[in-house]
N, C-alpha and C. Protein backbone atom coordinates (compact mmCIF):
# COMPACT_ATOMS: atom_id res chain seq x y z
N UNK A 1 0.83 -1.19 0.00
CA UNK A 1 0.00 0.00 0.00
C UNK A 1 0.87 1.24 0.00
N UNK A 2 0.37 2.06 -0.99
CA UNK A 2 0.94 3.51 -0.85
C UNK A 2 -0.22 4.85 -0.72
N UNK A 3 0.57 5.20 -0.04
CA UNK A 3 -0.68 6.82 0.36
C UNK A 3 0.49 7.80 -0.74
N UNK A 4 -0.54 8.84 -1.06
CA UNK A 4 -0.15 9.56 -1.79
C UNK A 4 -1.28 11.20 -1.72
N UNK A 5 -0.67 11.93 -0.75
CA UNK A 5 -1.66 13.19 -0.58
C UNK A 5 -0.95 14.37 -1.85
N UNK A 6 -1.82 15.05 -2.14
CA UNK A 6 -2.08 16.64 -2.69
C UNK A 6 -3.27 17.34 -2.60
N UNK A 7 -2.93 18.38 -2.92
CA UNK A 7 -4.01 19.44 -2.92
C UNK A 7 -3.04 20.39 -1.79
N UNK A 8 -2.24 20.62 -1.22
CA UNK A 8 -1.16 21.24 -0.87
C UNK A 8 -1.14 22.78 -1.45
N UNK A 9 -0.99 23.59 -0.94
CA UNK A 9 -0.48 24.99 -1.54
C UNK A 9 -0.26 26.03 -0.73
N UNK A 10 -0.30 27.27 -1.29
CA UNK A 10 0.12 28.72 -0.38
C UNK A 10 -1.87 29.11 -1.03
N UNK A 11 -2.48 29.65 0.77
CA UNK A 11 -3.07 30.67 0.36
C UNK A 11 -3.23 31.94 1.14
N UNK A 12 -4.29 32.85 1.05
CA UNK A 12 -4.29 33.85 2.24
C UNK A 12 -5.17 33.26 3.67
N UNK A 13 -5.15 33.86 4.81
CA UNK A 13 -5.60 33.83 5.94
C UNK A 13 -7.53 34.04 5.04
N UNK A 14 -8.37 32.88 5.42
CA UNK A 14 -9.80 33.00 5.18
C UNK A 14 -10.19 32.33 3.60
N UNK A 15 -8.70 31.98 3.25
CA UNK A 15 -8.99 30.77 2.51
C UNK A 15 -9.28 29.25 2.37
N UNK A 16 -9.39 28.33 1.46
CA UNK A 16 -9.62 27.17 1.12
C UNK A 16 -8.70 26.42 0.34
N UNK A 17 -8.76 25.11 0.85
CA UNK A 17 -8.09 23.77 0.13
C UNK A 17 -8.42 22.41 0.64
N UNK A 18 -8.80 21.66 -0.35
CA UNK A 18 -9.08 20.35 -0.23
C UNK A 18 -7.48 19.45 -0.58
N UNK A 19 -7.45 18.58 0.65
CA UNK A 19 -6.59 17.99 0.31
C UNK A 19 -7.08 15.93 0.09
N UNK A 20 -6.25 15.50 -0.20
CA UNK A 20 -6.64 14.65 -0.95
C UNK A 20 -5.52 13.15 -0.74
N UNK A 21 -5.71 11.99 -0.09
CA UNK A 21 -5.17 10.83 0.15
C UNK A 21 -5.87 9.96 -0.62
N UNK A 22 -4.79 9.77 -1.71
CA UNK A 22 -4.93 8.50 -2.20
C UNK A 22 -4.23 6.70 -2.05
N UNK A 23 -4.95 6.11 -2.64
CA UNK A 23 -4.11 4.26 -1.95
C UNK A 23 -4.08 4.02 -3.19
N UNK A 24 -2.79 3.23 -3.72
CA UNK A 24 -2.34 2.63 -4.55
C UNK A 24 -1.66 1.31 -3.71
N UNK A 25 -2.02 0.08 -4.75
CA UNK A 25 -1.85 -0.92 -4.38
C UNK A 25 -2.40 -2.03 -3.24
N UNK A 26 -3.79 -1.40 -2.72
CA UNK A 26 -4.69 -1.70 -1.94
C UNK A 26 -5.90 -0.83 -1.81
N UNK A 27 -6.80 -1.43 -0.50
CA UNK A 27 -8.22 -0.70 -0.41
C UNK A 27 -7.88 0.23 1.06
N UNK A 28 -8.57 0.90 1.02
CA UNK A 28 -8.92 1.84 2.60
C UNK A 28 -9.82 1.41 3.34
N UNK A 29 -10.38 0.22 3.16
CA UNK A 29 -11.14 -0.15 3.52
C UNK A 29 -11.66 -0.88 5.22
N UNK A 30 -10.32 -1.27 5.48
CA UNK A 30 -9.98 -1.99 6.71
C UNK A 30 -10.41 -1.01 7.75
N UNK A 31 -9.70 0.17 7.81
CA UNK A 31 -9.36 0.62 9.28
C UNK A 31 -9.82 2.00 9.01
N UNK A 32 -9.73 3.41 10.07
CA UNK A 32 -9.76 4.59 9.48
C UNK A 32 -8.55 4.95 8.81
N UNK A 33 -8.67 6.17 8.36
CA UNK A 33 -7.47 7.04 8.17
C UNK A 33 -7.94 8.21 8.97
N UNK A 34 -6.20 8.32 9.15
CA UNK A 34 -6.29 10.07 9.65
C UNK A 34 -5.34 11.13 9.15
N UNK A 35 -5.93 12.74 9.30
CA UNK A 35 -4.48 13.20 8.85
C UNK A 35 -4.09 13.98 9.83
N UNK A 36 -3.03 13.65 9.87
CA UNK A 36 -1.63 14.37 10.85
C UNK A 36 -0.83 15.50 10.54
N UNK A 37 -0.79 17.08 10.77
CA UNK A 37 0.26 17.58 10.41
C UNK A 37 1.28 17.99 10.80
N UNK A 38 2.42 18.61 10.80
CA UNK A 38 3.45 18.93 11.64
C UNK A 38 4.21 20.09 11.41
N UNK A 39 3.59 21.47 11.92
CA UNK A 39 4.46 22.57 11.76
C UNK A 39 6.09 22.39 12.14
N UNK A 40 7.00 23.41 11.43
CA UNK A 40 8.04 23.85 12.41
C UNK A 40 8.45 23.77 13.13
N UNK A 41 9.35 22.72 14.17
CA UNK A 41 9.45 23.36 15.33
C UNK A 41 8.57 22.48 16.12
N UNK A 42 7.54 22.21 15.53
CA UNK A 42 6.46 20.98 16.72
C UNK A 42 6.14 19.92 16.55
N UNK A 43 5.52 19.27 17.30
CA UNK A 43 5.47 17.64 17.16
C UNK A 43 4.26 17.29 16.00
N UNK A 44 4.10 16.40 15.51
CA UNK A 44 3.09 15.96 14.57
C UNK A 44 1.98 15.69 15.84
N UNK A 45 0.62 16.45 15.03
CA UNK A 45 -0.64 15.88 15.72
C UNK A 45 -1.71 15.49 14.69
N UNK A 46 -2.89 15.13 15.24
CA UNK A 46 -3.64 14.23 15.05
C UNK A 46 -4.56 15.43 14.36
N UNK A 47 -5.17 15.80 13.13
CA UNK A 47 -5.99 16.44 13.06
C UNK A 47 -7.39 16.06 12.84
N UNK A 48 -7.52 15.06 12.12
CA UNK A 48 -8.82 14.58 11.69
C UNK A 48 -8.95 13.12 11.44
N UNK A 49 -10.08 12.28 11.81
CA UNK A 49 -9.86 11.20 11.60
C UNK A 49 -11.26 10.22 11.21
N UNK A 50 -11.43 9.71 10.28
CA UNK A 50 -12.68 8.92 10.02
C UNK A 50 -12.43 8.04 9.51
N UNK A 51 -13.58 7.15 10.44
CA UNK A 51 -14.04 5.95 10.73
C UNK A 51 -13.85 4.96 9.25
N UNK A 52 -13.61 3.59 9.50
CA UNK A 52 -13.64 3.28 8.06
C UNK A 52 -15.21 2.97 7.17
N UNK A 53 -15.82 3.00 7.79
CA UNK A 53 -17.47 3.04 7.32
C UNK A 53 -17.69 4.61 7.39
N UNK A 54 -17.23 5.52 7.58
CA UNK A 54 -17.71 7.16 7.81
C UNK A 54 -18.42 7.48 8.82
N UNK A 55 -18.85 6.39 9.96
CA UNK A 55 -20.14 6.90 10.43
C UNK A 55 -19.13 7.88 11.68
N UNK A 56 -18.38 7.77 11.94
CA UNK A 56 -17.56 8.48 12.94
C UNK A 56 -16.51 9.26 12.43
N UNK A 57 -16.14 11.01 13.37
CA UNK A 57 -15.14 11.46 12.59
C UNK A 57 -14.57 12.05 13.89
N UNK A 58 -13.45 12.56 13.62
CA UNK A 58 -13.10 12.90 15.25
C UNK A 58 -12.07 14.84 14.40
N UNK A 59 -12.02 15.79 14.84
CA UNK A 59 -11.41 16.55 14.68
C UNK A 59 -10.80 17.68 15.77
N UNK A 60 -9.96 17.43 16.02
CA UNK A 60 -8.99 18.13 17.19
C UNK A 60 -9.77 19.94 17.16
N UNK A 61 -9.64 20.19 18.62
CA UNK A 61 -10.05 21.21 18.94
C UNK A 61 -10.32 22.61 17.51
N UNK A 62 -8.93 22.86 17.50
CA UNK A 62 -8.48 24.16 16.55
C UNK A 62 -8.77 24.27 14.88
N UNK A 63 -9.16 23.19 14.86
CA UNK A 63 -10.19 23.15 13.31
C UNK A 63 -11.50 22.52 13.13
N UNK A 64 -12.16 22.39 14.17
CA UNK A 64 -13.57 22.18 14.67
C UNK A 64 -14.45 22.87 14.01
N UNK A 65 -15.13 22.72 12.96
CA UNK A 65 -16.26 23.67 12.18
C UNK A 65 -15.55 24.56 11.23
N UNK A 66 -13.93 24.13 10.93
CA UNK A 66 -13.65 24.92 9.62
C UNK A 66 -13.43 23.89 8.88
N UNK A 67 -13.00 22.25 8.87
CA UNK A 67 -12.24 21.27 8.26
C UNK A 67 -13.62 20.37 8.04
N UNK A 68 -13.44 19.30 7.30
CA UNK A 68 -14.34 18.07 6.96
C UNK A 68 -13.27 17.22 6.35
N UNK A 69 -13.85 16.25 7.16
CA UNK A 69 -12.88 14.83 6.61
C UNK A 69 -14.17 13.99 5.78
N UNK A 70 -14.27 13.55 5.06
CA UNK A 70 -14.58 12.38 3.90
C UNK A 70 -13.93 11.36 3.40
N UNK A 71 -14.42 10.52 2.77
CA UNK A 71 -13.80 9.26 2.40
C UNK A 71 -14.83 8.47 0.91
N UNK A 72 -14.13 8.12 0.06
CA UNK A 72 -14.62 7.65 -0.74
C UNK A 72 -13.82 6.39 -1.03
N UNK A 73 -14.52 4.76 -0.76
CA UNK A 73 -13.48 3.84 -0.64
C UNK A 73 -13.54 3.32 -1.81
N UNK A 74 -14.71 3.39 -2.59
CA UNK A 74 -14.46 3.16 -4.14
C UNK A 74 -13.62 4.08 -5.01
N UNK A 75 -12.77 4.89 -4.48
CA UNK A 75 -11.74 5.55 -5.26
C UNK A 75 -10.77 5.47 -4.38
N UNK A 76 -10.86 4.43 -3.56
CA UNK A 76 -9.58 4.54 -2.13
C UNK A 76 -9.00 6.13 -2.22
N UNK A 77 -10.09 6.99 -1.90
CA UNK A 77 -9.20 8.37 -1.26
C UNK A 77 -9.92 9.03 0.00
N UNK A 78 -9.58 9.52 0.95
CA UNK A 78 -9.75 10.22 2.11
C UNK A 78 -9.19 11.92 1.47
N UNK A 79 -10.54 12.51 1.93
CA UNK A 79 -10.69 14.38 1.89
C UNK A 79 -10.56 14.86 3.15
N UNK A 80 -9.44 15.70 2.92
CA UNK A 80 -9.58 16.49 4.08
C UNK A 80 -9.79 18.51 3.34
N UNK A 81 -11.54 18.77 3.62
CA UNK A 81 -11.88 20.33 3.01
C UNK A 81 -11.37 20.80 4.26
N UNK A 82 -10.48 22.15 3.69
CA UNK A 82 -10.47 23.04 4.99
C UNK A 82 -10.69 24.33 4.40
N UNK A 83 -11.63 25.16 5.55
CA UNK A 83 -11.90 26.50 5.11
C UNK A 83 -11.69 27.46 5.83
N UNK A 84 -11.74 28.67 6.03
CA UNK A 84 -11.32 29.30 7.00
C UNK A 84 -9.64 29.10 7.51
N UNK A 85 -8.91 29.32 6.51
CA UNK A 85 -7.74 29.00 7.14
C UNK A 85 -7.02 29.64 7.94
N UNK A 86 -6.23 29.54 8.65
CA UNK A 86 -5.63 30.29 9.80
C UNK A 86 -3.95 30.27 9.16
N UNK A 87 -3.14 31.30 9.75
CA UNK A 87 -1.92 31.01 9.63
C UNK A 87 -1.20 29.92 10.07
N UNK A 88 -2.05 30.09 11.71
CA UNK A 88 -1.45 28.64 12.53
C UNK A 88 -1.79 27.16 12.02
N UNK A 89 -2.58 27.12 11.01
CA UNK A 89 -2.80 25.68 9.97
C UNK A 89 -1.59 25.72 9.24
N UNK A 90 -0.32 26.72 9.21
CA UNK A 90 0.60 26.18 8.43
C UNK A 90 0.94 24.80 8.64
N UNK A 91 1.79 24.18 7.88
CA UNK A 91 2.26 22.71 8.34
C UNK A 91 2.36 21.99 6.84
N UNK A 92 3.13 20.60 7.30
CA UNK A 92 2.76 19.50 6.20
C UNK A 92 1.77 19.36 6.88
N UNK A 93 0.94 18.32 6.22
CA UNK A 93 0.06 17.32 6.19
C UNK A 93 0.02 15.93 5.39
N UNK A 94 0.00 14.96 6.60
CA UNK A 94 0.33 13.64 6.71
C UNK A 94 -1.15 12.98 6.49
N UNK A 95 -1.08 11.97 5.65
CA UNK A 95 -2.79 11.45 6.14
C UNK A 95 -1.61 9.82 6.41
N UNK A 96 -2.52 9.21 7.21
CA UNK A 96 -2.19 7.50 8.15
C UNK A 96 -3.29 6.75 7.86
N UNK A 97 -3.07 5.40 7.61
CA UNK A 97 -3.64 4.29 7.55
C UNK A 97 -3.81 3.17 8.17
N UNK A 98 -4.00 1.98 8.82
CA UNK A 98 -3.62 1.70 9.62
C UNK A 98 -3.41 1.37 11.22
N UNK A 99 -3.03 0.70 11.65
CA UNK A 99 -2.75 0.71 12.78
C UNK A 99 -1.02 0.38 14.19
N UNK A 100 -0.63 1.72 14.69
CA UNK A 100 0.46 2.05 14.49
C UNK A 100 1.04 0.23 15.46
N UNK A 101 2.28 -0.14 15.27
CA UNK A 101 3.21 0.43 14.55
C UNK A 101 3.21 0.30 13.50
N UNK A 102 2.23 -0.75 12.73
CA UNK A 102 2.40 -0.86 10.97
C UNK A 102 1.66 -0.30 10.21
N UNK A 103 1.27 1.18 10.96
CA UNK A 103 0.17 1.71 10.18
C UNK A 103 1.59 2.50 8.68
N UNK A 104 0.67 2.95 7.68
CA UNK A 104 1.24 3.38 6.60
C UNK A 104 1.23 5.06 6.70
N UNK A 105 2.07 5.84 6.09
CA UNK A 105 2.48 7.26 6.20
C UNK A 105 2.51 7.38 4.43
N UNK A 106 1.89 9.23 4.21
CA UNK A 106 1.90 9.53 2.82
C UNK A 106 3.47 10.20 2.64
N UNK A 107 3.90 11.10 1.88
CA UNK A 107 5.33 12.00 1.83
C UNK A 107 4.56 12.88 2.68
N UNK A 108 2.81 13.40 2.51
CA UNK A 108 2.92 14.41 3.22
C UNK A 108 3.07 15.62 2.40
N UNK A 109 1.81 16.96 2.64
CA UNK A 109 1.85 18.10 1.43
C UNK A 109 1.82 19.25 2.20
N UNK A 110 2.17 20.23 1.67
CA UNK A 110 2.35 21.53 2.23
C UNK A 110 1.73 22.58 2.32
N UNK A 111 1.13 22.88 3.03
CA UNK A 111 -0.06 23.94 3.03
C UNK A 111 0.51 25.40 3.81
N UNK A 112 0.75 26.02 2.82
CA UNK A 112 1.13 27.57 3.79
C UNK A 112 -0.02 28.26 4.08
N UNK A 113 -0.16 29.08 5.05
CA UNK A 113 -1.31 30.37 4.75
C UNK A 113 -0.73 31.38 5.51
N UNK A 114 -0.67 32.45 4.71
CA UNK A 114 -0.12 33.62 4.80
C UNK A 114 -0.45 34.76 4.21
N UNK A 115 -0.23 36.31 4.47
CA UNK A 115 -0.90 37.33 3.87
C UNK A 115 0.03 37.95 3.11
């Protein structure tokens, strides 16, 4: 299995981007995914995470009612919409598969926001 995220970019503070985990060489089907990002300077956290049926989603405090996680397992890809962006959403972003220690990791995409 390979993860493979984009939708990555630079925008301004009160913008949008969908980012996008794809699976090559298997299904998403098993377990959830989640995505993880990791500014500068800080530890990787947990940002969003759904269920492998969708019926559950979990999203960390600080993007609560700006982000949506989705999943489409007939295209093995996991969405992560974010709107309202903040500066402090800079970071990569990691989406996970899996369950650790053999859960699977993407390269991971880059989302700036800045004015």
């Amino acid at each position: 299995l390979q993860l493979v995220e984009s939708g990555g970019g630079s925008v301004q503070p009160g913008g949008s981007l969908t980012l996008s985990c794809g699976a090559s060489g298997n299904t998403l089907d098993d377990y959830a995914v989640s995505w993880f990002r990791q500014a500068p300077g800080k530890d990787r956290e947990q940002v969003s995470c759904v269920s492998k049926t969708a019926e559950n989603t979990f999203y960390v405090d600080s993007v609560k009612g700006r982000f949506t996680i989705s999943r489409d397992n007939a295209k093995k890809t996991v969405y992560l919409q974010m709107n309202s962006l903040k500066p402090e959403d800079t970071a990569v972003y990691y989406c996970n598969y899996g369950i650790s220690p053999n859960a699977f990791w993407g390269q991971g995409t880059q989302v700036t926001v800045s004015s």
